[in-house]
Protein backbone atom coordinates (compact mmCIF):
# COMPACT_ATOMS: atom_id res chain seq x y z
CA UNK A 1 -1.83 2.84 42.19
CA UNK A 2 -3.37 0.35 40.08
CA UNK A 3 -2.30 -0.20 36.67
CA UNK A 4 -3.43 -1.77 34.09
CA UNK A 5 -0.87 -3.13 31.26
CA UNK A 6 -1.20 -3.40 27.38
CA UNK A 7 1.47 -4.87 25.16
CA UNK A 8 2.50 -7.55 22.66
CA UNK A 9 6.37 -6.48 22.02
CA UNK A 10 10.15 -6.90 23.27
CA UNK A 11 9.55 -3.36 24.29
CA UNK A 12 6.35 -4.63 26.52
CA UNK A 13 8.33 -6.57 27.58
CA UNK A 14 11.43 -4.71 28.73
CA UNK A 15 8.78 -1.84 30.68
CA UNK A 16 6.65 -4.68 32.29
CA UNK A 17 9.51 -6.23 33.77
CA UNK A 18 10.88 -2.33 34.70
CA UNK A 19 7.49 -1.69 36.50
CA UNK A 20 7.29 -4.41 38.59
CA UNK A 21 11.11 -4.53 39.47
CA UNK A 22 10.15 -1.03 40.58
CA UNK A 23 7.11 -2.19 42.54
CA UNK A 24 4.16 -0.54 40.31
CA UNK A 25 1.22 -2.38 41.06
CA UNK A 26 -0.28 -4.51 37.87
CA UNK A 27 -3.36 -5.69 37.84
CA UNK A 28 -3.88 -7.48 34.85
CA UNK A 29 -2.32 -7.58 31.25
CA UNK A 30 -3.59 -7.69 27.78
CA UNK A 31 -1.74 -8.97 25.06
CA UNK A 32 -2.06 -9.85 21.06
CA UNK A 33 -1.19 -12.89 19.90
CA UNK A 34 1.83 -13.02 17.15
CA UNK A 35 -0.18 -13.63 14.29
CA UNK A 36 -3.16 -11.32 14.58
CA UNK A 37 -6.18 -9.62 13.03
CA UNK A 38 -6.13 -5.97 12.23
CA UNK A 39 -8.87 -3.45 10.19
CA UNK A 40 -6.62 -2.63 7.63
CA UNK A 41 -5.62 -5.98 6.30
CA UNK A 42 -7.30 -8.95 4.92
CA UNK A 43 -4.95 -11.63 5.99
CA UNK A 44 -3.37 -11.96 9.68
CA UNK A 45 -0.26 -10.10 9.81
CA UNK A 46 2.37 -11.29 12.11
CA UNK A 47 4.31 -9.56 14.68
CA UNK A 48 8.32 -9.15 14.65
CA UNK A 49 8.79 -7.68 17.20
CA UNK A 50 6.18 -10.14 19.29
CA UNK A 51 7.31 -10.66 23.26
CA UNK A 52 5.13 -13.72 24.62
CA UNK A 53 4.17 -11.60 28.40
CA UNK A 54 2.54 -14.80 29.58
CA UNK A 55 6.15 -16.17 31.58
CA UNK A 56 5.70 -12.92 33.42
CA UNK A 57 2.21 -13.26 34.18
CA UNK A 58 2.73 -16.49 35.90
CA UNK A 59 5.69 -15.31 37.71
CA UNK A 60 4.26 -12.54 39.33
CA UNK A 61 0.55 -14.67 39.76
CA UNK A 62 -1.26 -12.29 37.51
CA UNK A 63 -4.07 -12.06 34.92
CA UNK A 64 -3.38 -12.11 31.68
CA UNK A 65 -6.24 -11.88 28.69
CA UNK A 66 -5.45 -11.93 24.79
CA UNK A 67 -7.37 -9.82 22.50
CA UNK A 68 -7.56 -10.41 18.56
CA UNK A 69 -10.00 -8.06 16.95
CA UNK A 70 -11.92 -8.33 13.97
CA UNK A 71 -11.88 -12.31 14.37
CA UNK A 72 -12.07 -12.68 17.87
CA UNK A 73 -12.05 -10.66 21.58
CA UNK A 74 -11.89 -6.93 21.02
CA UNK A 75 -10.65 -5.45 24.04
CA UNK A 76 -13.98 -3.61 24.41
CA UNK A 77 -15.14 -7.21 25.90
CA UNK A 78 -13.39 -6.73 28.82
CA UNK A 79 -14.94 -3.79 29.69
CA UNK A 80 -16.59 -5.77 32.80
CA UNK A 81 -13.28 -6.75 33.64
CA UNK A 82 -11.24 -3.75 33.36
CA UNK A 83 -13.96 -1.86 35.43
CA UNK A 84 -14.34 -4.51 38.29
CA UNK A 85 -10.39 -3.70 38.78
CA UNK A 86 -10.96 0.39 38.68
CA UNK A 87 -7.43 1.22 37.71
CA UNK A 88 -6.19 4.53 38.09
CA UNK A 89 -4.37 4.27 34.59
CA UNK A 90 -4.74 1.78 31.81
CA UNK A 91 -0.71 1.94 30.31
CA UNK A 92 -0.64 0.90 26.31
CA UNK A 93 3.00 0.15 25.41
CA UNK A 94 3.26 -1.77 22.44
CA UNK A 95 -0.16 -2.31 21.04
CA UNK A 96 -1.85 -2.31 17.75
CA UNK A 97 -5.17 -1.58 18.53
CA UNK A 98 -6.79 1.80 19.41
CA UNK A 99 -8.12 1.67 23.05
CA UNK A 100 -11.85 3.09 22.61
CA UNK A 101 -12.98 6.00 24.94
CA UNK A 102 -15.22 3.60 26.86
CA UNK A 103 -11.94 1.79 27.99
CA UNK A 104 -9.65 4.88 28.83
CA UNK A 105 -12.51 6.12 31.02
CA UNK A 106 -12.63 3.35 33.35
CA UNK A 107 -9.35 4.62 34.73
CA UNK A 108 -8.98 7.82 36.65
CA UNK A 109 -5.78 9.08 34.56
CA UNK A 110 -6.50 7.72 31.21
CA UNK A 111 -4.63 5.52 29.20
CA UNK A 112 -0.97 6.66 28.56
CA UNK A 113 1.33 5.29 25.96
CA UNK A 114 5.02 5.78 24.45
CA UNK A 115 5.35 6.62 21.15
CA UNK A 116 9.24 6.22 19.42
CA UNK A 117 9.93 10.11 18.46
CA UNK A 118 9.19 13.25 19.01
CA UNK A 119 5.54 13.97 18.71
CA UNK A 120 4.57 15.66 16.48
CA UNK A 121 7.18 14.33 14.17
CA UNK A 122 6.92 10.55 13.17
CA UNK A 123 3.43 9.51 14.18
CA UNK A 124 1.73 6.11 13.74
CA UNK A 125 3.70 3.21 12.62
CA UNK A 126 7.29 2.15 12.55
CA UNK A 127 8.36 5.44 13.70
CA UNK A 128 12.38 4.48 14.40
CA UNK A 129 12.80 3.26 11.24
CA UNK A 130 11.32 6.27 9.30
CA UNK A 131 13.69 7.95 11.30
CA UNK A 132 16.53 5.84 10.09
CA UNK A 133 15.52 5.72 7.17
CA UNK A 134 15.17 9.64 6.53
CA UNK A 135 19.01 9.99 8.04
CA UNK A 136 17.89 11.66 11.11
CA UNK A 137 20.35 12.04 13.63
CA UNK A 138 18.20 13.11 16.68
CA UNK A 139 14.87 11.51 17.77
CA UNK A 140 13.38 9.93 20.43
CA UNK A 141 10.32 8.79 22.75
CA UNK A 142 7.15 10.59 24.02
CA UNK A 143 5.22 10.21 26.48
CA UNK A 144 1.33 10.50 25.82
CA UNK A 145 -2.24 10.28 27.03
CA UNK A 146 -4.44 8.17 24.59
CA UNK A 147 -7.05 10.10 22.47
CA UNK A 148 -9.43 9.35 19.70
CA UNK A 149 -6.71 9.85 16.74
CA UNK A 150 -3.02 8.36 15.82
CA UNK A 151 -0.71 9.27 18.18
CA UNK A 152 -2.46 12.77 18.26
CA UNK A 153 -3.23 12.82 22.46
CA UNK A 154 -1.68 15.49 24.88
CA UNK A 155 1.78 14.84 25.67
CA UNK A 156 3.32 14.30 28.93
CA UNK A 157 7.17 13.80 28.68
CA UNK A 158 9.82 13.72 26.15
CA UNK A 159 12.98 12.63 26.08
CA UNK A 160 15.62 12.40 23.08
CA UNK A 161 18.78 10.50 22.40
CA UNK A 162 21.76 10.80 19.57
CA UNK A 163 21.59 8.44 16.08
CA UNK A 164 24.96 7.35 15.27
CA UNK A 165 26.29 7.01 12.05
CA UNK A 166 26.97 3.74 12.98
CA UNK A 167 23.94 2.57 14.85
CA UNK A 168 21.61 0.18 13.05
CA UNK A 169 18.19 -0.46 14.33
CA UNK A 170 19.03 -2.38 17.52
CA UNK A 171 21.25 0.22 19.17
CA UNK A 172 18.88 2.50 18.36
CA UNK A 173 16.05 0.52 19.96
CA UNK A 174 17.79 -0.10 23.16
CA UNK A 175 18.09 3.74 23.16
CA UNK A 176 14.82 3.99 22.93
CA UNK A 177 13.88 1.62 25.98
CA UNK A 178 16.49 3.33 28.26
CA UNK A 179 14.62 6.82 27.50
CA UNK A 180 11.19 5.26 27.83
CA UNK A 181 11.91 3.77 31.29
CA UNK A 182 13.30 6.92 32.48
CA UNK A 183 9.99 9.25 31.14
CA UNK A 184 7.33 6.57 32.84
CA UNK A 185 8.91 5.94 35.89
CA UNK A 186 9.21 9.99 36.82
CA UNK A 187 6.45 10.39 35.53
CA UNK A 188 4.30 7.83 37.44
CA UNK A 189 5.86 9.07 40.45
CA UNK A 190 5.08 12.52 40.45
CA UNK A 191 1.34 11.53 38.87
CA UNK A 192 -0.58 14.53 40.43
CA UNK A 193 2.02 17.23 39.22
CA UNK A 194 1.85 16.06 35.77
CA UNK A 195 1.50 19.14 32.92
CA UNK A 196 -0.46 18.13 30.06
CA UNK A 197 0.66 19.83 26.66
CA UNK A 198 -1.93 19.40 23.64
CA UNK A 199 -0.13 18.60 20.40
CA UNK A 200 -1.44 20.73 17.35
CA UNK A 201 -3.23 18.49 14.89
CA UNK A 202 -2.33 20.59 11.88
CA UNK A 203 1.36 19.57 12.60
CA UNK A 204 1.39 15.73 13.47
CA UNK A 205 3.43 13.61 10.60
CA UNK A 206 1.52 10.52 9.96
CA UNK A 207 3.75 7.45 8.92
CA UNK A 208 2.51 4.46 7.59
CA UNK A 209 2.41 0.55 8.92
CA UNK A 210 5.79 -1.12 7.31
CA UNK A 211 5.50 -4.50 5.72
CA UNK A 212 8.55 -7.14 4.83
CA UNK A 213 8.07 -6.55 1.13
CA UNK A 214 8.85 -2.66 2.04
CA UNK A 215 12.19 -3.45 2.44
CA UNK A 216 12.86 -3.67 -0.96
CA UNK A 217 16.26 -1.99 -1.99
CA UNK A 218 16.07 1.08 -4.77
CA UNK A 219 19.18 0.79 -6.35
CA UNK A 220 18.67 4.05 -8.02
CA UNK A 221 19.36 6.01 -4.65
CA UNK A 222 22.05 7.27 -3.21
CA UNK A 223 24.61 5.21 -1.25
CA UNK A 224 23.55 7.27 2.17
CA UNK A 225 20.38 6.73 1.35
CA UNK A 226 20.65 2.85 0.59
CA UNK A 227 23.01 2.50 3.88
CA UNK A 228 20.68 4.03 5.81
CA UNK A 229 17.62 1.89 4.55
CA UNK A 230 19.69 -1.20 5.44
CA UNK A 231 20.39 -0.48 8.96
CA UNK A 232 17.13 0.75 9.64
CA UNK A 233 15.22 -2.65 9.01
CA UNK A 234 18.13 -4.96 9.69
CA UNK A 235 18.14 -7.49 13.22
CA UNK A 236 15.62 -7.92 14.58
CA UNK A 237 13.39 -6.74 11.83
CA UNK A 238 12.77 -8.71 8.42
CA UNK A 239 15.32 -6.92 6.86
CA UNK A 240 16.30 -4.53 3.37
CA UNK A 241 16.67 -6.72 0.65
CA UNK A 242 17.38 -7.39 -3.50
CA UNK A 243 15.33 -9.39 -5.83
CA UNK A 244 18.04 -12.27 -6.95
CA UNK A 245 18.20 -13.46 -10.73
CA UNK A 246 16.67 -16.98 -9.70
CA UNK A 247 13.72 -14.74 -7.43
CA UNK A 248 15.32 -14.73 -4.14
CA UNK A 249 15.46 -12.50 -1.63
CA UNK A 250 19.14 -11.84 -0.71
CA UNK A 251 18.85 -9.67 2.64
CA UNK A 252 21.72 -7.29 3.14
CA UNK A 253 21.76 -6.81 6.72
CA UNK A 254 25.02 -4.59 7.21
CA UNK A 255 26.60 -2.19 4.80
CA UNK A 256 29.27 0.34 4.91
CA UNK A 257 30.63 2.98 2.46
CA UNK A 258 33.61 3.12 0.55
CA UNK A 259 35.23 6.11 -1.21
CA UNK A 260 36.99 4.98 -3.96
């Protein structure tokens, strides 16, 4: 089966490297740059989470091609390239870009991708820290096939895993890797008996993009709520912070609760 791979992350990273230890058959990759252009902001935002997938392209002798919309290569450029190597699935697993119809139909299956909860809940961006930062103490990854909206295609797996008290963001998104291996790999496997389950528009919960300056701590809320903010954005993500006297930023990147 020939796949094609999308992704720019540490989670890219960690299913790459799971797919070819597992002898999938990549074809090519497409990655974004750390510092990239994007519709819905002026200046080039940077990645945090950014996983340079070019060590494993050379490893494993493969292709590897960098798209940077708006300024540069869109990824419907390589449409000549994409459909010379007629995959049967195009995999999108930590991208920022929507993959255009004209792309997803070059490959038999379509393009799949792994969102962090549990569709319908927590769509679009930064969906593990909304979690966290909402208290919840269940979520999880899903499984999906690619379609014109946010997060909004038919779904294909689920799986869901625990939020500790304790866990900050880290924990949490190794939880989320573990679950994500184990929904692709099965799923992959068993490609021809997959069930497709349409998600109901009217019910998807659309989260915005998070930027550092979100992290901002309200001192006015709750000390729940402030401990959860913290350990939702704390290593390796910018971090919850406080506006010093002399205009610092002093992050806070661990908390705990006291009862006096």
């Amino acid at each position: 089966m020939k796949i094609i791979f999308m992704g720019a992350t540490k989670f890219s990273e960690e299913m790459l490297s799971y797919l070819l230890i597992n002898k999938f058959e990549i074809k090519a990759i497409f990655t974004i740059p750390r510092k990239f252009h994007i519709s819905y902001s002026e200046k080039q935002i940077k990645n945090y989470n950014y996983a340079d997938l070019r060590h494993i392209a050379r490893h494993n002798d493969l292709k590897i091609y960098e798209v940077n919309s708006v300024a540069e290569k869109r990824i419907t450029d390589y449409y000549e390239v994409i459909k010379e190597i007629g995959p049967e699935i195009i995999l999108v697993l930590g991208w920022y870009y929507m993959v255009p119809k004209k792309i997803r139909e070059l490959a038999k299956y379509g393009a799949w991708g792994i969102h962090a909860s549990l569709l319908p809940k927590y769509a679009g961006g930064a969906p593990l820290v909304w979690a966290m930062i909402h208290g919840e103490k269940e979520t999880g990854v899903t499984l999906f096939k690619l379609d014109e909206g946010v997060d909004d295609g038919d779904i294909i797996g689920q799986k869901s895993f625990s939020i500790e008290f304790e866990d900050t963001i880290k924990e949490v998104y190794e939880k989320a890797i573990e679950a994500s291996r184990e929904i692709l790999v099965k799923a992959l496997s068993g490609i021809d008996r997959i069930e497709l389950k349409p998600q109901m528009k009217s019910k998807i919960e659309l989260y915005p993009q998070r930027e550092p300056g979100d992290g901002e701590i309200d001192l006015s809320k709750t000390s729940f709520e402030i401990y959860n903010f913290i350990r939702a954005q704390s290593f390796p993500y910018p971090g919850a912070f406080i506006r010093t006297k002399d205009g610092k930023k002093l992050i806070i990147e661990k908390a705990r609760i006291e009862d006096e």
